[in-house]
PDB file of N, CA and C in Angstrom:
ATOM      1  N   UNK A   1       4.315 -27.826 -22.444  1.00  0.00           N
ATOM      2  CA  UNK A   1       3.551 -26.897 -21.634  1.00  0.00           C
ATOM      3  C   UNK A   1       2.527 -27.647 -20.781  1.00  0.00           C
ATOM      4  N   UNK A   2       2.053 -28.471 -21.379  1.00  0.00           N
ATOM      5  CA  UNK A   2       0.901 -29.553 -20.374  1.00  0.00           C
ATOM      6  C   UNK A   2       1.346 -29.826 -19.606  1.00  0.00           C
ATOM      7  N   UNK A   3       3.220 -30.791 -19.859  1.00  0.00           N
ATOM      8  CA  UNK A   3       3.528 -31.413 -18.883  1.00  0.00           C
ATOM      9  C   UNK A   3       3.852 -30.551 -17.648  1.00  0.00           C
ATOM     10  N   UNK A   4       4.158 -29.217 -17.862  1.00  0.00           N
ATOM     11  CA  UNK A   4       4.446 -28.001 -16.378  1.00  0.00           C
ATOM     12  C   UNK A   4       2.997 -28.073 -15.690  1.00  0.00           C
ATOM     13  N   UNK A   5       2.020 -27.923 -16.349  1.00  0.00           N
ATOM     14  CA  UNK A   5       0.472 -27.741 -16.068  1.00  0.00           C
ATOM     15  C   UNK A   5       0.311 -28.596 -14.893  1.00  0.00           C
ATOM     16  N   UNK A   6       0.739 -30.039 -15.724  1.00  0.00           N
ATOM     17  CA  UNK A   6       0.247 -31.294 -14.769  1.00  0.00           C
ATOM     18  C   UNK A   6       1.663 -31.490 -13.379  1.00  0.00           C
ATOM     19  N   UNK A   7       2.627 -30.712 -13.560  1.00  0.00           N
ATOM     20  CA  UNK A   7       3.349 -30.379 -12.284  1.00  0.00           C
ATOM     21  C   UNK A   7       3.041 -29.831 -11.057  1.00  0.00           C
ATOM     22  N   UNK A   8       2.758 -28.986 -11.736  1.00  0.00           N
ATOM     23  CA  UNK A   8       2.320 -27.894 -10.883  1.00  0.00           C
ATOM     24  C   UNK A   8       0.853 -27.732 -10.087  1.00  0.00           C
ATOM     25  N   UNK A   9       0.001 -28.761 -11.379  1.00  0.00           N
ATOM     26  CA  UNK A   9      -1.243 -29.330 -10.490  1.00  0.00           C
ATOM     27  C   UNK A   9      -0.897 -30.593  -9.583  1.00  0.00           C
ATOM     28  N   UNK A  10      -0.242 -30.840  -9.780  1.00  0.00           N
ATOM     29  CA  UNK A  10       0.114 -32.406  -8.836  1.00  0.00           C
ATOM     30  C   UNK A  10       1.082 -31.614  -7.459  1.00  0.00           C
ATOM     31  N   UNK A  11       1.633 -30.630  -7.732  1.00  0.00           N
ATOM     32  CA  UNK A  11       2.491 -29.645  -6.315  1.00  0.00           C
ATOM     33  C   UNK A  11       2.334 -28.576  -6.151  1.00  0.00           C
ATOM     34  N   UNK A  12       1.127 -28.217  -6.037  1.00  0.00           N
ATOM     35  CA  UNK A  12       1.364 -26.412  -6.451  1.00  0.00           C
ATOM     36  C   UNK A  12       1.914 -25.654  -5.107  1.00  0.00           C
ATOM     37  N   UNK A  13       2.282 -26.286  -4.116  1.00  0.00           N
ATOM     38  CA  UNK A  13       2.894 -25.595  -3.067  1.00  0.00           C
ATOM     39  C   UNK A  13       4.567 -24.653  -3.284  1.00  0.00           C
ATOM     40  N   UNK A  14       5.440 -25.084  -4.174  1.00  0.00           N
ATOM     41  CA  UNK A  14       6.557 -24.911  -3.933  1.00  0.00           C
ATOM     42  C   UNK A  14       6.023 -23.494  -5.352  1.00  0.00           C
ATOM     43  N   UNK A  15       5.802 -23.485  -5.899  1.00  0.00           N
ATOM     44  CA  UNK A  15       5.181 -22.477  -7.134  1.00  0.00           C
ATOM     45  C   UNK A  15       4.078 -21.408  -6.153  1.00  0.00           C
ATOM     46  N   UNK A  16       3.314 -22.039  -5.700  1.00  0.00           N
ATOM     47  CA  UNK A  16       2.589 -20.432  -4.712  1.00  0.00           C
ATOM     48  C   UNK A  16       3.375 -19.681  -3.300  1.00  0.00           C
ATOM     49  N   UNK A  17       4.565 -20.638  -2.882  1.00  0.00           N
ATOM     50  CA  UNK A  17       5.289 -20.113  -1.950  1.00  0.00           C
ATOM     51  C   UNK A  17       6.573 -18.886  -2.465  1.00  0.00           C
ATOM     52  N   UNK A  18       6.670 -19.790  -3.889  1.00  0.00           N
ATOM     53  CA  UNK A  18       7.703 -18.147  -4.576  1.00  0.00           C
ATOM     54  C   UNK A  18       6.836 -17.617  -4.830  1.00  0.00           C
ATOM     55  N   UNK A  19       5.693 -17.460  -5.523  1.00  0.00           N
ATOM     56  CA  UNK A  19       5.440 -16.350  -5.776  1.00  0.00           C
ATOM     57  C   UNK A  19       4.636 -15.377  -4.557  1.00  0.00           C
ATOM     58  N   UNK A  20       4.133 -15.843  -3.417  1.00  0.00           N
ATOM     59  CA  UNK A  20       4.419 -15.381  -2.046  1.00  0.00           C
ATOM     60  C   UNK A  20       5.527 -14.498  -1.999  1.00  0.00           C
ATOM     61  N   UNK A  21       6.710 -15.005  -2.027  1.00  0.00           N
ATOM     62  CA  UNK A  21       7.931 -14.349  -1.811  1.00  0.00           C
ATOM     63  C   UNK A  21       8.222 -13.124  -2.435  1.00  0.00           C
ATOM     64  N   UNK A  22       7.997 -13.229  -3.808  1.00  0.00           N
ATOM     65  CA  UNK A  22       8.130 -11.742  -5.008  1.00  0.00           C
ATOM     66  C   UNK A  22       6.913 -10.971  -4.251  1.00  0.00           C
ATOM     67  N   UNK A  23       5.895 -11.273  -4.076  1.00  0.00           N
ATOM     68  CA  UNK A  23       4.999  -9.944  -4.146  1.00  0.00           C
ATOM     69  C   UNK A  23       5.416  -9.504  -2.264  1.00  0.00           C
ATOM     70  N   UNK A  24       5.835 -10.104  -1.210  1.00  0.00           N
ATOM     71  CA  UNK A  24       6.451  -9.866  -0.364  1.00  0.00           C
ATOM     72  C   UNK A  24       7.298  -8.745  -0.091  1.00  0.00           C
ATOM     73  N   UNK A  25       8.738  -9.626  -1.080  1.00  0.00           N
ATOM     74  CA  UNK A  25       9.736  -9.020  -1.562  1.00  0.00           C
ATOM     75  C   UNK A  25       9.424  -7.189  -2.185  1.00  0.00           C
ATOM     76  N   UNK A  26       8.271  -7.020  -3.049  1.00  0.00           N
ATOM     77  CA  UNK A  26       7.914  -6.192  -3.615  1.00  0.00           C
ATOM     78  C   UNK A  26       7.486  -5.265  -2.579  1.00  0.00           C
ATOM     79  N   UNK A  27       5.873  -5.481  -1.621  1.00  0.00           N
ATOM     80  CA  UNK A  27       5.949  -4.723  -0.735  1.00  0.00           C
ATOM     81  C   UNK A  27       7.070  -4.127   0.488  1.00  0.00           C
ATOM     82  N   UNK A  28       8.202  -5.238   0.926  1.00  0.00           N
ATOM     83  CA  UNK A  28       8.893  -5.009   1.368  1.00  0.00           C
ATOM     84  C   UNK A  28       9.468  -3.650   0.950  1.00  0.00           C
ATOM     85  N   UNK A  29      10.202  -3.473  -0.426  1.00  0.00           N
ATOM     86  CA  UNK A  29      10.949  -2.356  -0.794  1.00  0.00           C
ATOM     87  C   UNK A  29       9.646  -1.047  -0.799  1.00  0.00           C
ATOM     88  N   UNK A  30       8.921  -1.075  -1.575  1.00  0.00           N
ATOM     89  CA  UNK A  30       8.384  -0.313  -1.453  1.00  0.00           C
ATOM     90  C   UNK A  30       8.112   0.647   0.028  1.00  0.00           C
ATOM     91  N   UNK A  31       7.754  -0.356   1.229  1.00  0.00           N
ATOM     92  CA  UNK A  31       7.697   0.319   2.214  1.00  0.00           C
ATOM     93  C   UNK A  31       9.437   0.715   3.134  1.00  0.00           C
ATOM     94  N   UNK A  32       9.969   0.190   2.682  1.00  0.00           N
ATOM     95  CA  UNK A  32      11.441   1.016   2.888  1.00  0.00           C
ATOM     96  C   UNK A  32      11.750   1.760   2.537  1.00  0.00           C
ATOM     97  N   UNK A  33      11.135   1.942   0.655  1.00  0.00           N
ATOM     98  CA  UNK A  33      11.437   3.719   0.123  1.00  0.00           C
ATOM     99  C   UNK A  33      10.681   4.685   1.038  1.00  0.00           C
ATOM    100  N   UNK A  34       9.339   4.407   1.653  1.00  0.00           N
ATOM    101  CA  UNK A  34       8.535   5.047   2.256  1.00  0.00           C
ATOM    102  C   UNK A  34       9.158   5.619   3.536  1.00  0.00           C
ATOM    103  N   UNK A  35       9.872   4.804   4.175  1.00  0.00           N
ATOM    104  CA  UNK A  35      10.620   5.367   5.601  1.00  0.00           C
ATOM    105  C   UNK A  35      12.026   5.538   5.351  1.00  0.00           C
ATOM    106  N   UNK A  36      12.304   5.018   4.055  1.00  0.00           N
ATOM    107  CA  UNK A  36      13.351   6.431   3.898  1.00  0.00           C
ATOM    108  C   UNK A  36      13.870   7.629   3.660  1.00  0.00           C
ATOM    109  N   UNK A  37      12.296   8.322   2.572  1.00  0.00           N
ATOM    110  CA  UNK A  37      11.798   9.310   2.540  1.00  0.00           C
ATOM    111  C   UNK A  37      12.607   9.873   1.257  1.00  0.00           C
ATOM    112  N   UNK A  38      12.953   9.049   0.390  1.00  0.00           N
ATOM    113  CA  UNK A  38      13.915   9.395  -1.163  1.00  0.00           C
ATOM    114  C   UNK A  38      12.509  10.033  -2.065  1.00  0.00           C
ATOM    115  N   UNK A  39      11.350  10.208  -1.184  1.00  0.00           N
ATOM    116  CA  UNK A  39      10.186  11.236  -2.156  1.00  0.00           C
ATOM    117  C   UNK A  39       9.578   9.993  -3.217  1.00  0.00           C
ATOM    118  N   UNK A  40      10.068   8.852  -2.911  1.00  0.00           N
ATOM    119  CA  UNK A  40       9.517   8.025  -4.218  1.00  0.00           C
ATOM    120  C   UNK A  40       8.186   7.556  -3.527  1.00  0.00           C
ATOM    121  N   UNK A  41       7.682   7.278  -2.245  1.00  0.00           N
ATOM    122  CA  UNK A  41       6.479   7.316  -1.673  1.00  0.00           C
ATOM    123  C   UNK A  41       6.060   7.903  -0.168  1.00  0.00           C
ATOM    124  N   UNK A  42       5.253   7.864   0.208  1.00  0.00           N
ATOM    125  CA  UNK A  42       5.397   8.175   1.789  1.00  0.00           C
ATOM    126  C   UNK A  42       5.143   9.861   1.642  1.00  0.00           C
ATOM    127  N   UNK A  43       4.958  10.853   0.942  1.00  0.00           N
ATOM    128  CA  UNK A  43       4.946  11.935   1.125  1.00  0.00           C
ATOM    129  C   UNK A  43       3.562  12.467   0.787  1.00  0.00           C
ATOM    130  N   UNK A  44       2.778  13.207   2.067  1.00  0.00           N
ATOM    131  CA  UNK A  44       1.392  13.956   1.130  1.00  0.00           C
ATOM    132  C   UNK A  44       1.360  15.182   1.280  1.00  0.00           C
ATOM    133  N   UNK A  45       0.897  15.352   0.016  1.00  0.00           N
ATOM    134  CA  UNK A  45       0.219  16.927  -0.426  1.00  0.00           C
ATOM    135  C   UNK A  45       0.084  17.835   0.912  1.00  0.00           C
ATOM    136  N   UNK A  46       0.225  19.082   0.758  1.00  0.00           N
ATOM    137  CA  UNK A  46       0.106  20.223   1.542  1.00  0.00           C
ATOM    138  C   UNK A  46      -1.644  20.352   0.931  1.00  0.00           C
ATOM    139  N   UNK A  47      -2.644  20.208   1.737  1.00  0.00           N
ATOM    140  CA  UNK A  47      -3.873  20.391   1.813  1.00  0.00           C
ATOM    141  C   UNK A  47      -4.655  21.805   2.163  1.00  0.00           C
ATOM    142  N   UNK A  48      -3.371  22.224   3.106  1.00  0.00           N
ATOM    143  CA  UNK A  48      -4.003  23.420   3.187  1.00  0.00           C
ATOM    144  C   UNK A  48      -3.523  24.742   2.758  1.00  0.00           C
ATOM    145  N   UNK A  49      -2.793  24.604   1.233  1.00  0.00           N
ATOM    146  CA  UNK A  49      -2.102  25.639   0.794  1.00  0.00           C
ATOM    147  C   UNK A  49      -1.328  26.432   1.215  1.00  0.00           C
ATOM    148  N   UNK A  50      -0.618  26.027   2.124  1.00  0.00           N
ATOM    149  CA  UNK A  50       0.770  26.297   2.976  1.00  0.00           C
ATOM    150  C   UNK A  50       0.319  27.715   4.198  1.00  0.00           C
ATOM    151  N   UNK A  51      -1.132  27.657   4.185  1.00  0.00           N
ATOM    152  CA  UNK A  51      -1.787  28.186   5.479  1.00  0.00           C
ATOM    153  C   UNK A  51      -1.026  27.888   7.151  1.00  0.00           C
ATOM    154  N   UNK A  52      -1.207  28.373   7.918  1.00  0.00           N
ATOM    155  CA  UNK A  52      -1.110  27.505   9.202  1.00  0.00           C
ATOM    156  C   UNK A  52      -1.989  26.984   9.516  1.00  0.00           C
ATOM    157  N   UNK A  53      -2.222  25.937  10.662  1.00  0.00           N
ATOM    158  CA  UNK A  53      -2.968  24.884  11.072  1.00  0.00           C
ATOM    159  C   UNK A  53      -3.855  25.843  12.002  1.00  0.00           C
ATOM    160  N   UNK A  54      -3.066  26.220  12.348  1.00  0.00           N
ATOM    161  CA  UNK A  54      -4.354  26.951  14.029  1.00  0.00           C
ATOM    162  C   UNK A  54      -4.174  28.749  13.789  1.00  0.00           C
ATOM    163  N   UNK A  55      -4.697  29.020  14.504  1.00  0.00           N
ATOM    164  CA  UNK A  55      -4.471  30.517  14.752  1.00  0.00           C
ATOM    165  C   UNK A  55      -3.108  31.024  15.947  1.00  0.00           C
ATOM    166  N   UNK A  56      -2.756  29.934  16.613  1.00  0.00           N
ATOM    167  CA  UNK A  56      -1.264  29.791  16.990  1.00  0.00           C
ATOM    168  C   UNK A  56      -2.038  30.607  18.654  1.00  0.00           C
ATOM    169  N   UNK A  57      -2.489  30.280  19.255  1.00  0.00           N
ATOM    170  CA  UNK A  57      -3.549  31.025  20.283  1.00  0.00           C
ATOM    171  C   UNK A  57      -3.578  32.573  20.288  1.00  0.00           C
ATOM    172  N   UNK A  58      -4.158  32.640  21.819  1.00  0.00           N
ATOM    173  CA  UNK A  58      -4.001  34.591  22.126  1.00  0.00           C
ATOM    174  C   UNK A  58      -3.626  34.806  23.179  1.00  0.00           C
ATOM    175  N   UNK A  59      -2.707  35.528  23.404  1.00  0.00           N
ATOM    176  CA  UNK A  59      -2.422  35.698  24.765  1.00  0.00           C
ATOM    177  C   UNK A  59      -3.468  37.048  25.507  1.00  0.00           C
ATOM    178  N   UNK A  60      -3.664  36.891  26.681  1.00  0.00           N
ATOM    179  CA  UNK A  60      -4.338  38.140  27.186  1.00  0.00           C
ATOM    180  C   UNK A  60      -3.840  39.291  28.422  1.00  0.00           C
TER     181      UNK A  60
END
């Protein structure tokens, strides 16, 4: 276990560039479920209790 320690302190570039990649990788999908709209993110709450937005005008 030391000897990985003292690897990885002597290169730590090729070890912080994967793990760059996974948390990347990670946001990547996540924001693809979002614009694909499978409800797993990207969707908000009805705020205004399924009211309408405006009074839709008046005609005169």
């Amino acid at each position: 276990m030391r000897e990985l320690f003292d690897i990885i302190r002597a290169n730590p570039w090729p070890f912080g560039a994967g793990l760059f990649v996974v948390i990347l990788m990670i946001i990547a999908e996540n924001f693809g479920r979002g614009i694909q709209g499978d409800g797993a993110a990207g969707n908000l709450p009805d705020f205004n209790g399924g009211g309408e937005c405006g009074d839709g005008g008046g005609g005169d």
